[in-house]
C-alpha atoms as a PDB file:
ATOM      1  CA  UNK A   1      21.217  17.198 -27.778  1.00  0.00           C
ATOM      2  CA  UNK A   2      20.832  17.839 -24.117  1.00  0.00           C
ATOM      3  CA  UNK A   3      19.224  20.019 -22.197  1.00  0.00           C
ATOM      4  CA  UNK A   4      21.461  22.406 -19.591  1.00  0.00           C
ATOM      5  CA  UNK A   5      19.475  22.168 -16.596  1.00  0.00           C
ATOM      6  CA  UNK A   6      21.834  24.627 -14.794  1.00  0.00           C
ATOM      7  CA  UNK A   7      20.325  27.634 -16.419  1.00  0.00           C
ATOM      8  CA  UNK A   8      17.839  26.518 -13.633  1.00  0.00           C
ATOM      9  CA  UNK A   9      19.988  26.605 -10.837  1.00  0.00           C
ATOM     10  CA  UNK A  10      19.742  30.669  -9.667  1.00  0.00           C
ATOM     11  CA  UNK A  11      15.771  30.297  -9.683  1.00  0.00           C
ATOM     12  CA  UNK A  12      16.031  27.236  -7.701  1.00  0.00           C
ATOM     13  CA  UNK A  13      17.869  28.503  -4.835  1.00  0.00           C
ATOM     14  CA  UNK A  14      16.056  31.885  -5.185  1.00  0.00           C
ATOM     15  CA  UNK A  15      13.148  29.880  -4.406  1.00  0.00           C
ATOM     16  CA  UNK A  16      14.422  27.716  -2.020  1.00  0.00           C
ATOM     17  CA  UNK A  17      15.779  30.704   0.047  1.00  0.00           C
ATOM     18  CA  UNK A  18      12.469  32.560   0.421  1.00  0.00           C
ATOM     19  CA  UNK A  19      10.934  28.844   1.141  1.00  0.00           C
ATOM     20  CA  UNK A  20      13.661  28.450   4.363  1.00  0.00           C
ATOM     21  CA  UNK A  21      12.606  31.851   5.406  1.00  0.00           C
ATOM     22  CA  UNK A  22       9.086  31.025   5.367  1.00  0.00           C
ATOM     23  CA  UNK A  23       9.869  28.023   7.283  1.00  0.00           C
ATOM     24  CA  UNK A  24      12.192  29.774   9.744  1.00  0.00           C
ATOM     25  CA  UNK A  25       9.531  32.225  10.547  1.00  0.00           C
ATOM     26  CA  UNK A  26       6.658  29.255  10.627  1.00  0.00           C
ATOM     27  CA  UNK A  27       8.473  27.101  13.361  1.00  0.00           C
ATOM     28  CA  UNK A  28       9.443  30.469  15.058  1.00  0.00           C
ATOM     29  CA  UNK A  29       5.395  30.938  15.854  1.00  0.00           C
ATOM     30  CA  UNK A  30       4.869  27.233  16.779  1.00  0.00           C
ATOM     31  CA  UNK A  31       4.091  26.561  20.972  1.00  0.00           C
ATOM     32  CA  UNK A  32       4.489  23.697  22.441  1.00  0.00           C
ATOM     33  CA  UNK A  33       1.428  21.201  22.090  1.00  0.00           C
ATOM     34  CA  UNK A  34      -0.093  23.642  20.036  1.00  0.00           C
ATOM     35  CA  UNK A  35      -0.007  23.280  15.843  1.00  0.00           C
ATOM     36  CA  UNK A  36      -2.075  25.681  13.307  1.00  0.00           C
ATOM     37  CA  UNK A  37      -2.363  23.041  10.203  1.00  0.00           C
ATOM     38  CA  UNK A  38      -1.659  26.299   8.017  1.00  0.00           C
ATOM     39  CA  UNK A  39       1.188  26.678   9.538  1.00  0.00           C
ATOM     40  CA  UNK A  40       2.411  22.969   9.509  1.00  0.00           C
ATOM     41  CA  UNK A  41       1.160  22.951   5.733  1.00  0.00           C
ATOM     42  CA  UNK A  42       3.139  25.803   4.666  1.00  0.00           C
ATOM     43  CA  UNK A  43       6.529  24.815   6.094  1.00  0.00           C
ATOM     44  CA  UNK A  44       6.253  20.980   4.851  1.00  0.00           C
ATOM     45  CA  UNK A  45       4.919  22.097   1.599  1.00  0.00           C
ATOM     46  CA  UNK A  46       8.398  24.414   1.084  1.00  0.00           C
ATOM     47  CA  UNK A  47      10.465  21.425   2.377  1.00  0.00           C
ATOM     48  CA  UNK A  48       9.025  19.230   0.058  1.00  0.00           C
ATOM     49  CA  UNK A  49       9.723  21.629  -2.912  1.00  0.00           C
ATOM     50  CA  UNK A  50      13.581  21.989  -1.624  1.00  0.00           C
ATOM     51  CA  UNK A  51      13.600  18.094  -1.426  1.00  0.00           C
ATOM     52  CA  UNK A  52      12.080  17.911  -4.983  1.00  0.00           C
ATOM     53  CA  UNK A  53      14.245  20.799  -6.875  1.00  0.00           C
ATOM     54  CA  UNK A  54      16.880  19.221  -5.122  1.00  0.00           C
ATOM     55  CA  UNK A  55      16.894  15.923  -6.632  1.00  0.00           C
ATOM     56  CA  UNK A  56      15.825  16.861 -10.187  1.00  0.00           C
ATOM     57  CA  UNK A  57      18.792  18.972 -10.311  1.00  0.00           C
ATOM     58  CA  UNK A  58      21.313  16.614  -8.977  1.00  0.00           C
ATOM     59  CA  UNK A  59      21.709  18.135  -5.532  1.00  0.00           C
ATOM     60  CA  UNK A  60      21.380  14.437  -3.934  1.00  0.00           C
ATOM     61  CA  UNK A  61      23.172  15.770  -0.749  1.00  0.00           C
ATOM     62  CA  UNK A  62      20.447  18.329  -0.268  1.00  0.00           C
ATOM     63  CA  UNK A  63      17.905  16.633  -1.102  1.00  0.00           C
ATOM     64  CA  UNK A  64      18.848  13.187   1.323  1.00  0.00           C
ATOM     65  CA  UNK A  65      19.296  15.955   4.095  1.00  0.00           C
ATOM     66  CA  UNK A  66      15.739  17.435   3.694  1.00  0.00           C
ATOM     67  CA  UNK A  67      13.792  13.699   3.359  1.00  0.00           C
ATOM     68  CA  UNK A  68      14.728  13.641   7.333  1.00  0.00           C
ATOM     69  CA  UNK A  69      13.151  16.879   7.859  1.00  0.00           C
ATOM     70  CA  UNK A  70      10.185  16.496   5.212  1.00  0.00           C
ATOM     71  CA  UNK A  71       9.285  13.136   7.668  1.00  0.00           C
ATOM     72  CA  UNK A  72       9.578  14.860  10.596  1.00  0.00           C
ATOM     73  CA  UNK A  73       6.980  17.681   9.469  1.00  0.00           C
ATOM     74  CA  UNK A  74       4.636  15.267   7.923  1.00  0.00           C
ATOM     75  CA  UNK A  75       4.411  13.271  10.941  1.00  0.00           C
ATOM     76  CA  UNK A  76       3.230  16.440  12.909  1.00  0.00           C
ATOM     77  CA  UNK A  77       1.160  17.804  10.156  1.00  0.00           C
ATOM     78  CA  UNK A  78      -0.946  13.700  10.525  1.00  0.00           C
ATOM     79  CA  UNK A  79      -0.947  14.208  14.227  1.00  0.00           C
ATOM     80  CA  UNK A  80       1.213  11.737  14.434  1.00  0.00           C
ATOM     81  CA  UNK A  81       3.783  13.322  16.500  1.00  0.00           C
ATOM     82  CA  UNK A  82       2.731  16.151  19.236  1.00  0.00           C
ATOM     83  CA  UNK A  83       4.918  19.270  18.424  1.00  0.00           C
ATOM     84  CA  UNK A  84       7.644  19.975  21.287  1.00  0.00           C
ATOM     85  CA  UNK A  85       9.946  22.276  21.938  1.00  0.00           C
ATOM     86  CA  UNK A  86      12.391  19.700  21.181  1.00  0.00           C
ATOM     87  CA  UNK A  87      11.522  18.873  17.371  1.00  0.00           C
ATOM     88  CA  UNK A  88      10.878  22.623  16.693  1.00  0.00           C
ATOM     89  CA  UNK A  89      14.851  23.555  17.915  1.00  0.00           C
ATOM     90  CA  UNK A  90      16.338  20.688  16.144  1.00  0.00           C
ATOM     91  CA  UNK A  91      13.775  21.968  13.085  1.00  0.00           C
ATOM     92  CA  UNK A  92      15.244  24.950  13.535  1.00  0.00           C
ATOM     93  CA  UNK A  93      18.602  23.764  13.301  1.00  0.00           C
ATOM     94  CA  UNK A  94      18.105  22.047  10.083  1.00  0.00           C
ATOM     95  CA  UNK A  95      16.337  24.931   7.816  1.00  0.00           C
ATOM     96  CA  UNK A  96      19.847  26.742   9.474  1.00  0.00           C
ATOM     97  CA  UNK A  97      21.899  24.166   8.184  1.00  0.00           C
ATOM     98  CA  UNK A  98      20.011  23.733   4.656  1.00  0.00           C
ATOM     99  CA  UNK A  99      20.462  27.105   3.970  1.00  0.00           C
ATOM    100  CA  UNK A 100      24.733  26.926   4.313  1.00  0.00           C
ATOM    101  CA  UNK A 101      24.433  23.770   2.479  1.00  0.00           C
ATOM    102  CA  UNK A 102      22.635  25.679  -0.525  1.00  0.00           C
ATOM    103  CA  UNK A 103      25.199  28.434   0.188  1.00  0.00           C
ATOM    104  CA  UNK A 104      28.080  26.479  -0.017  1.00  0.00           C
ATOM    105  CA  UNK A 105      26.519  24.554  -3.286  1.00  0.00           C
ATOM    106  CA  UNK A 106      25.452  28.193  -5.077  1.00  0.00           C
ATOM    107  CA  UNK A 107      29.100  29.045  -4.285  1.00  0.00           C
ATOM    108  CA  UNK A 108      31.008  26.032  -4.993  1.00  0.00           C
ATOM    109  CA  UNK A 109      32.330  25.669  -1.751  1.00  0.00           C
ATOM    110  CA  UNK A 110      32.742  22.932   0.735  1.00  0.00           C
ATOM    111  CA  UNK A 111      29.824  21.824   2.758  1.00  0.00           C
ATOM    112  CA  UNK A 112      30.591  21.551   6.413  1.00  0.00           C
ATOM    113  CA  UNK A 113      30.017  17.706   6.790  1.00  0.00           C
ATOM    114  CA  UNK A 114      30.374  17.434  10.143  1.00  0.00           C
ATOM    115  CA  UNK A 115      27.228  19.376  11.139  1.00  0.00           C
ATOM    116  CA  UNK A 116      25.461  17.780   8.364  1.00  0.00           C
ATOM    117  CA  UNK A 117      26.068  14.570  10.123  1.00  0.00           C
ATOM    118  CA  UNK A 118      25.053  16.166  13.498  1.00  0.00           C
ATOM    119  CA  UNK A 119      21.874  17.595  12.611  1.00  0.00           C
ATOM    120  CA  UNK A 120      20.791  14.787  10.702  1.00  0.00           C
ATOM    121  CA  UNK A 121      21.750  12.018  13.474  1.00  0.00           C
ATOM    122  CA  UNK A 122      19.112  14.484  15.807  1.00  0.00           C
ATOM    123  CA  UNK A 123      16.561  14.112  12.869  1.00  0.00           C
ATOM    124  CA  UNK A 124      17.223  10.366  12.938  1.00  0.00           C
ATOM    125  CA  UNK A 125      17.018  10.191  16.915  1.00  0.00           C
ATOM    126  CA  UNK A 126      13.585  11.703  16.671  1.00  0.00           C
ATOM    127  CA  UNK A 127      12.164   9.534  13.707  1.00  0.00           C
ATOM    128  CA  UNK A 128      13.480   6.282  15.686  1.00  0.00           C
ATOM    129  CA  UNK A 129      12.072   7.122  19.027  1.00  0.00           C
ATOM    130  CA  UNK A 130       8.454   8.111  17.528  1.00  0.00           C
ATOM    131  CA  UNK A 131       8.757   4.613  15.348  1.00  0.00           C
ATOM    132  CA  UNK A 132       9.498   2.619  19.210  1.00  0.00           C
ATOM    133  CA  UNK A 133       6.551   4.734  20.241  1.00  0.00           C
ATOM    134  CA  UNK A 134       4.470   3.929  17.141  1.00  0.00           C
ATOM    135  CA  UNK A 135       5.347   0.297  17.354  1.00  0.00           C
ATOM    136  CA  UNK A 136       3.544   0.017  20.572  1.00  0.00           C
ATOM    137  CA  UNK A 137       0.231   1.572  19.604  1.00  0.00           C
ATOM    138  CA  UNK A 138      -0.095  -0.029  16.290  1.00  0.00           C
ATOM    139  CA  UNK A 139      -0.169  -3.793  18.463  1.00  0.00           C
ATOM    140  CA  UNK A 140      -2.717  -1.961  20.923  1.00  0.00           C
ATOM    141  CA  UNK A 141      -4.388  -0.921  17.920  1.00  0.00           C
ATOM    142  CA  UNK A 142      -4.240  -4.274  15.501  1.00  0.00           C
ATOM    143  CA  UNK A 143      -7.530  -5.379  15.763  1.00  0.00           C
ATOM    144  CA  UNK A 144      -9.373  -2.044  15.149  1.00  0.00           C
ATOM    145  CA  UNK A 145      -6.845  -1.445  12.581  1.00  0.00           C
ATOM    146  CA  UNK A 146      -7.657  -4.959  10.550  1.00  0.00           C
ATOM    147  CA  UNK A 147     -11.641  -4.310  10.827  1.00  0.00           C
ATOM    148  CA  UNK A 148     -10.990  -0.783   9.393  1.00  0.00           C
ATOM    149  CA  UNK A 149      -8.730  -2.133   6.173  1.00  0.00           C
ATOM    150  CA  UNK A 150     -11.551  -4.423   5.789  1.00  0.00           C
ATOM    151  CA  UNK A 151     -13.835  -1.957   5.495  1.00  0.00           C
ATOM    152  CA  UNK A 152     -12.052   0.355   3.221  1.00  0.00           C
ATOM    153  CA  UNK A 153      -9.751  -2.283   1.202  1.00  0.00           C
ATOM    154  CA  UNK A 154     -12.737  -2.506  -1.306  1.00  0.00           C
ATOM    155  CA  UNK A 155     -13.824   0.936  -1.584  1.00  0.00           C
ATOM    156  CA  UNK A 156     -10.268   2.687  -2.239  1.00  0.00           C
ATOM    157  CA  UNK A 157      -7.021   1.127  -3.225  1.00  0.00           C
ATOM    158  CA  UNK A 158      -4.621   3.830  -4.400  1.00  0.00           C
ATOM    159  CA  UNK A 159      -5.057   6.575  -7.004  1.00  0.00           C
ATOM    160  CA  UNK A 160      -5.364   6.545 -10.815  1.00  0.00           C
ATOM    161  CA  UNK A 161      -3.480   9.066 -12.397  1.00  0.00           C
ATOM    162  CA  UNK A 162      -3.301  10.664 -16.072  1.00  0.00           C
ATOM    163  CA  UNK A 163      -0.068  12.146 -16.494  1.00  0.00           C
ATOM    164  CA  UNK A 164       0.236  14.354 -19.877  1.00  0.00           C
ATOM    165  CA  UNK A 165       3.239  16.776 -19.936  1.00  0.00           C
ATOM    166  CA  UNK A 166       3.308  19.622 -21.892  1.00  0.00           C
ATOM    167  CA  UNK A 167       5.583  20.023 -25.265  1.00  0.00           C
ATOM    168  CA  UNK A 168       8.169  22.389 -23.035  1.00  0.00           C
ATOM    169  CA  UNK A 169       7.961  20.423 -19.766  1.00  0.00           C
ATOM    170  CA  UNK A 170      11.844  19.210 -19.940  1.00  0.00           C
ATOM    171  CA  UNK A 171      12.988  22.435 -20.918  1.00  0.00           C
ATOM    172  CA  UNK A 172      12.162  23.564 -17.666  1.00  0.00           C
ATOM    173  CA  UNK A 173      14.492  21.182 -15.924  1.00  0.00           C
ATOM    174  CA  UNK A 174      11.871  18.973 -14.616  1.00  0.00           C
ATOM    175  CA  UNK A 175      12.427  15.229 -15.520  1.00  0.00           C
ATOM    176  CA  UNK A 176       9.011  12.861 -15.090  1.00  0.00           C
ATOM    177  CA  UNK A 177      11.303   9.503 -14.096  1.00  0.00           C
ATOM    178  CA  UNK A 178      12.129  11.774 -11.016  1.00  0.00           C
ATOM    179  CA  UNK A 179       8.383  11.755 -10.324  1.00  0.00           C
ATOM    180  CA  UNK A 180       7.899   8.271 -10.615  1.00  0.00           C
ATOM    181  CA  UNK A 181      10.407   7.881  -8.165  1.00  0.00           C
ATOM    182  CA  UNK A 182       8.697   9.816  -5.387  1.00  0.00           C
ATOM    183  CA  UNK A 183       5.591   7.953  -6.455  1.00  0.00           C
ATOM    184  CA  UNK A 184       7.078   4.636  -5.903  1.00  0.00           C
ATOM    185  CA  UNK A 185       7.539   5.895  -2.475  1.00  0.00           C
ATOM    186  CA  UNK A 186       4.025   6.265  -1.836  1.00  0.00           C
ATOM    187  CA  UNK A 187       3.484   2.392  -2.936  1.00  0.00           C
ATOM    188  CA  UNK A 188       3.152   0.214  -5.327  1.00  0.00           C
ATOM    189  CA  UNK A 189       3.411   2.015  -8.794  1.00  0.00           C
ATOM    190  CA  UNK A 190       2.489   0.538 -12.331  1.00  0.00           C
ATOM    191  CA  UNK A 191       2.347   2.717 -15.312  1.00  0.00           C
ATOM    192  CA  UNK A 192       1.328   2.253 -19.159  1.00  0.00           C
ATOM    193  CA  UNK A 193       2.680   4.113 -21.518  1.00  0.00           C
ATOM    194  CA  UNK A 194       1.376   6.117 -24.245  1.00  0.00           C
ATOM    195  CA  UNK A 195       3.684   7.015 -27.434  1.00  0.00           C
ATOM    196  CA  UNK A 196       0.718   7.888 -29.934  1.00  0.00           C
ATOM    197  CA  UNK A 197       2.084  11.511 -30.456  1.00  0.00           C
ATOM    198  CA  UNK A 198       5.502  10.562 -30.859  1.00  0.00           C
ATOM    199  CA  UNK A 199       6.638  11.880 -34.407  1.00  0.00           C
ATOM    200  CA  UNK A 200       8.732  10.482 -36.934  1.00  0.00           C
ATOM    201  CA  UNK A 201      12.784  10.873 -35.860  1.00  0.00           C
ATOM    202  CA  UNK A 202      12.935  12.967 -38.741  1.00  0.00           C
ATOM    203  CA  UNK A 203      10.715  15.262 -37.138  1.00  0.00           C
ATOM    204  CA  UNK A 204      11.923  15.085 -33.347  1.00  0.00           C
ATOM    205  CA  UNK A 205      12.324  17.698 -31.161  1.00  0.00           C
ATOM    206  CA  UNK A 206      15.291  16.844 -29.053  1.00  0.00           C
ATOM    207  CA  UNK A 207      14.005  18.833 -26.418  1.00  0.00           C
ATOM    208  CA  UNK A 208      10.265  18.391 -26.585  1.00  0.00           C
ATOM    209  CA  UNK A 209       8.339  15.657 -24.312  1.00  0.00           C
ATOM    210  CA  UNK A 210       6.028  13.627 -26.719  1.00  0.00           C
ATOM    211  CA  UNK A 211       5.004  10.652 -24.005  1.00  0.00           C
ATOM    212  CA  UNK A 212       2.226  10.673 -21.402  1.00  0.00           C
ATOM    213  CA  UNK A 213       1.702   7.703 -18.886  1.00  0.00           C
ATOM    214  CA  UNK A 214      -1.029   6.226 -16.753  1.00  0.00           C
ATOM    215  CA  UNK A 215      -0.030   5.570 -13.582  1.00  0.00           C
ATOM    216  CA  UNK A 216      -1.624   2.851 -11.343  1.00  0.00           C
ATOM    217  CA  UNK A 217      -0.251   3.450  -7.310  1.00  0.00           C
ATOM    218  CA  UNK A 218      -1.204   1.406  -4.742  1.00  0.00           C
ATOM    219  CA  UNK A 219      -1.161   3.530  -1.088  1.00  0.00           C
ATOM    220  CA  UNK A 220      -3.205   4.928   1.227  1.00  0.00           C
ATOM    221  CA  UNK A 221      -1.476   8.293   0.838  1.00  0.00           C
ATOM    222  CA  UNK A 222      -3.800  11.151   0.709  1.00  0.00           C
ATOM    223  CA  UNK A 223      -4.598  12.497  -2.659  1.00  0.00           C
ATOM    224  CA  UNK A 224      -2.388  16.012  -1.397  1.00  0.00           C
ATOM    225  CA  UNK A 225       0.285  13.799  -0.937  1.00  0.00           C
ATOM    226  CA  UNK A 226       0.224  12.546  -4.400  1.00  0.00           C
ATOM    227  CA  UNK A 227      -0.256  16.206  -5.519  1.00  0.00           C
ATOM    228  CA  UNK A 228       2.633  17.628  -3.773  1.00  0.00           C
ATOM    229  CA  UNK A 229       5.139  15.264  -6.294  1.00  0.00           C
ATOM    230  CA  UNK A 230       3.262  17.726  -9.307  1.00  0.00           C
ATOM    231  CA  UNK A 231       3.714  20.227  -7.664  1.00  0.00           C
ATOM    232  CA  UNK A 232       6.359  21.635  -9.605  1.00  0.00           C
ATOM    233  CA  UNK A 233       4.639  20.917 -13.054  1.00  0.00           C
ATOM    234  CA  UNK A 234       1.169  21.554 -12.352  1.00  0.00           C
ATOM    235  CA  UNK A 235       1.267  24.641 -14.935  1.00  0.00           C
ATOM    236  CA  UNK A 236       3.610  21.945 -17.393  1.00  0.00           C
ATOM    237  CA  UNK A 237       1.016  19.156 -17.487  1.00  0.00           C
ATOM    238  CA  UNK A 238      -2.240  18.127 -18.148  1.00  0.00           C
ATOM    239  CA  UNK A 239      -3.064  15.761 -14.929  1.00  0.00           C
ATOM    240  CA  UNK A 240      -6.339  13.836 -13.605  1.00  0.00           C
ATOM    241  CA  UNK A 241      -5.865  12.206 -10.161  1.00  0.00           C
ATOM    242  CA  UNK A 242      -9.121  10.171  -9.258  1.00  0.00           C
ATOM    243  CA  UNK A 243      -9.517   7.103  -6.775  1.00  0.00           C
ATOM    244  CA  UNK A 244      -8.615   3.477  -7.378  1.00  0.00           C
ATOM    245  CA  UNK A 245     -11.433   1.415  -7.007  1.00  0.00           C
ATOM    246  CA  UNK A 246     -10.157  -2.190  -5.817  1.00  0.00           C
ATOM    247  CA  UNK A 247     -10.300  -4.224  -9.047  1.00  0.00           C
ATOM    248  CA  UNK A 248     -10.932  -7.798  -7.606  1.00  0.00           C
ATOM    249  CA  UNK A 249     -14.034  -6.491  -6.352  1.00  0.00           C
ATOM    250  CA  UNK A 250     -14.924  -4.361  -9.348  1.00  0.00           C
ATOM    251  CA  UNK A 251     -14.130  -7.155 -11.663  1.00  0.00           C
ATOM    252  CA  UNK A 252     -16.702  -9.640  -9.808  1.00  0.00           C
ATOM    253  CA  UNK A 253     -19.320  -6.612  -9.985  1.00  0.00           C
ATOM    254  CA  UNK A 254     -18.678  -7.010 -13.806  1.00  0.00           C
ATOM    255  CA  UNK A 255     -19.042 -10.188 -14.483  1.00  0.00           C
ATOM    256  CA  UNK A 256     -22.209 -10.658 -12.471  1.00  0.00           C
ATOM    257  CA  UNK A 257     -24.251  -8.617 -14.648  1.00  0.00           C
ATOM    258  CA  UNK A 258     -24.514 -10.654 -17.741  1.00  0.00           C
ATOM    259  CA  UNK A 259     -26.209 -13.412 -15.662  1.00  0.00           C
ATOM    260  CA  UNK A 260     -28.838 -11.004 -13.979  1.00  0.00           C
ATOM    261  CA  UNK A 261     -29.810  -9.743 -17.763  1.00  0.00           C
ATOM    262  CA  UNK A 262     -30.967 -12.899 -19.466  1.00  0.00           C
ATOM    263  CA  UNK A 263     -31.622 -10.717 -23.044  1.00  0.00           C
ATOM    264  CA  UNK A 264     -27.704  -9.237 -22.330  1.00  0.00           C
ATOM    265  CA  UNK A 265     -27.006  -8.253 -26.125  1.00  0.00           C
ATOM    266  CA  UNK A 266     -23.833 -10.085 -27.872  1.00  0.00           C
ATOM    267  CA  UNK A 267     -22.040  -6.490 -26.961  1.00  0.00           C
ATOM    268  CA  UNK A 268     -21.853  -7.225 -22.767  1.00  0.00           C
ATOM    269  CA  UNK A 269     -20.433 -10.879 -23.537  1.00  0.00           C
ATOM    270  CA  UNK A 270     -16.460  -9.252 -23.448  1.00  0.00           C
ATOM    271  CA  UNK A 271     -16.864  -7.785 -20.165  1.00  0.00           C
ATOM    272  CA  UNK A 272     -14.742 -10.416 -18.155  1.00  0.00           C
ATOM    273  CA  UNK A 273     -11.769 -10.069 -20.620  1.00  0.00           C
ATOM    274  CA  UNK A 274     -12.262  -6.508 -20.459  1.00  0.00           C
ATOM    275  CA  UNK A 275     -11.759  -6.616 -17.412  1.00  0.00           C
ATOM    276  CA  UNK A 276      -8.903  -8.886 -17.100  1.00  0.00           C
ATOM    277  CA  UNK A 277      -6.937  -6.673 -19.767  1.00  0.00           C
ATOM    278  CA  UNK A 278      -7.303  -3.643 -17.250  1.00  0.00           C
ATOM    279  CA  UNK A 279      -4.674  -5.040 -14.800  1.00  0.00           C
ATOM    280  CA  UNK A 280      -1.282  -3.900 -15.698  1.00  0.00           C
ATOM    281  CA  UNK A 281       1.541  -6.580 -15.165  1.00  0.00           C
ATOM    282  CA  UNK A 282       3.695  -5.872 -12.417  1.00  0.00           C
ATOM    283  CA  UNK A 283       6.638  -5.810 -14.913  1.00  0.00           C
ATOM    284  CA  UNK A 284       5.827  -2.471 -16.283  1.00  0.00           C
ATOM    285  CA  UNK A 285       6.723  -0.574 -12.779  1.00  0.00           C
ATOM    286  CA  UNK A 286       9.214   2.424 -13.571  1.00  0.00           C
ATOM    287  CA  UNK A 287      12.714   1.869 -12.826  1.00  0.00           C
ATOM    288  CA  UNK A 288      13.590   3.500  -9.515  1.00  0.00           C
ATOM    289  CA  UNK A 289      17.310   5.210  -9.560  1.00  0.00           C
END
């Protein structure tokens, strides 16, 4: 038995609507050189959530369209990229176009391709010429840059996180494989799965979620960018998000202390191959569609 996601679809672009008219009015109130982060933080956050109900309901067209955007505002949100007059029209542009694409999808009619393809070449022109400029200052920048991932590369490696849906969560349309993707596009993602509530097939729910997984991803992303992939399950889920401490170095930590303690009781005398069954293998990493 299957679950008809469509039943979804009218409070997905109801949602999606108000979300282009908050960011409409948001990059309407942006001056040159000038960027409010509540501002930027608003409109990214309702581009990500188009981009995300996008692709768990199969709109792949939408949801490729808005990725070009979603960079663009998460560049200026980093102060990455100073905001112009330039990216805010072509900005503009795009929430225009993404709302007769959802039009023409909520209708069944034909998406104007060609303006598609216009608006996202200017997207494209944007992203390349800030990665030319980007280029340059990261060789200026390569020797402060290597004595900083020293620092940090054994305090912080990624995130840890405990992901537990809830009984209903695929009833709601939301699919966690689709989350794992968007994960593995933070970094490196590993994952272990746990199956201890699954019942006996007998006793299966065909539309109930019995898994949970703990997910192991390697990034410097910011903790709100690993949030923002819940985002649309964080009442559907039980999740923990805490920092990943760099193992190699936590590992060596452990195995030092049964030397310092002479009178170490026969209990600490598994902590090295406790430690080595923490890493996952590099096998387990979800499948990315």
């Amino acid at each position: 038995m299957s679950i008809d996601v469509s039943q979804f679809h009218s409070i997905f672009f109801e949602e999606s609507f108000e979300g282009l008219d908050t960011m409409e009015s948001g990059l309407l109130s942006m001056s040159e050189g000038e960027t409010d982060a509540d501002t930027i933080n608003t409109i990214f956050r309702a581009a990500h959530s188009i981009k995300g109900g996008a692709g768990t309901f199969g709109f792949s067209n939408i949801s490729e369209f808005t990725h070009g955007l979603e960079t663009l505002l998460d560049q200026i949100r980093n102060g990455e990229r100073d905001t112009t007059n330039e990216a805010v029209e072509v900005m503009l542009s795009a929430v225009d176009t993404l709302r007769e694409m959802m039009s023409a999808v909520q209708d069944a009619a034909d998406i104007d391709e060609e303006k598609v393809a216009h608006v996202s070449s200017e997207l494209t022109r944007l992203l390349q010429s800030d990665e030319e400029a980007a280029e340059a200052q990261t060789i200026s920048d390569e020797t402060s840059s290597n004595e900083t991932t020293l620092a940090t590369e054994h305090q912080q490696a990624g995130w840890k996180i405990d992901f537990k849906p809830l009984p209903h969560l695929l009833q709601t349309g939301n699919e966690p494989s689709r989350m794992f993707n968007e994960l593995a596009e933070l970094g490196k993602l590993d994952f272990e799965l746990d199956d201890a509530a699954l019942p006996h097939f007998s006793d299966l729910d065909p539309e109930a979620c019995y898994l949970s997984w703990q997910l192991r991803l390697e990034t410097d992303a910011s903790i709100e960018a690993v949030q923002e992939v819940f985002e649309w399950v964080e009442d559907d889920c039980e999740l923990s998000i805490s920092p990943l401490v760099d193992e190699q170095h936590q590992d060596t930590t452990q195995l030092e202390k049964p030397f310092q303690d002479t009178d170490a009781s026969p209990s600490t005398a598994p902590i090295a191959e406790q430690a080595v069954s923490t890493q996952s293998p590099e096998s387990t990493a979800p499948k990315v569609d």
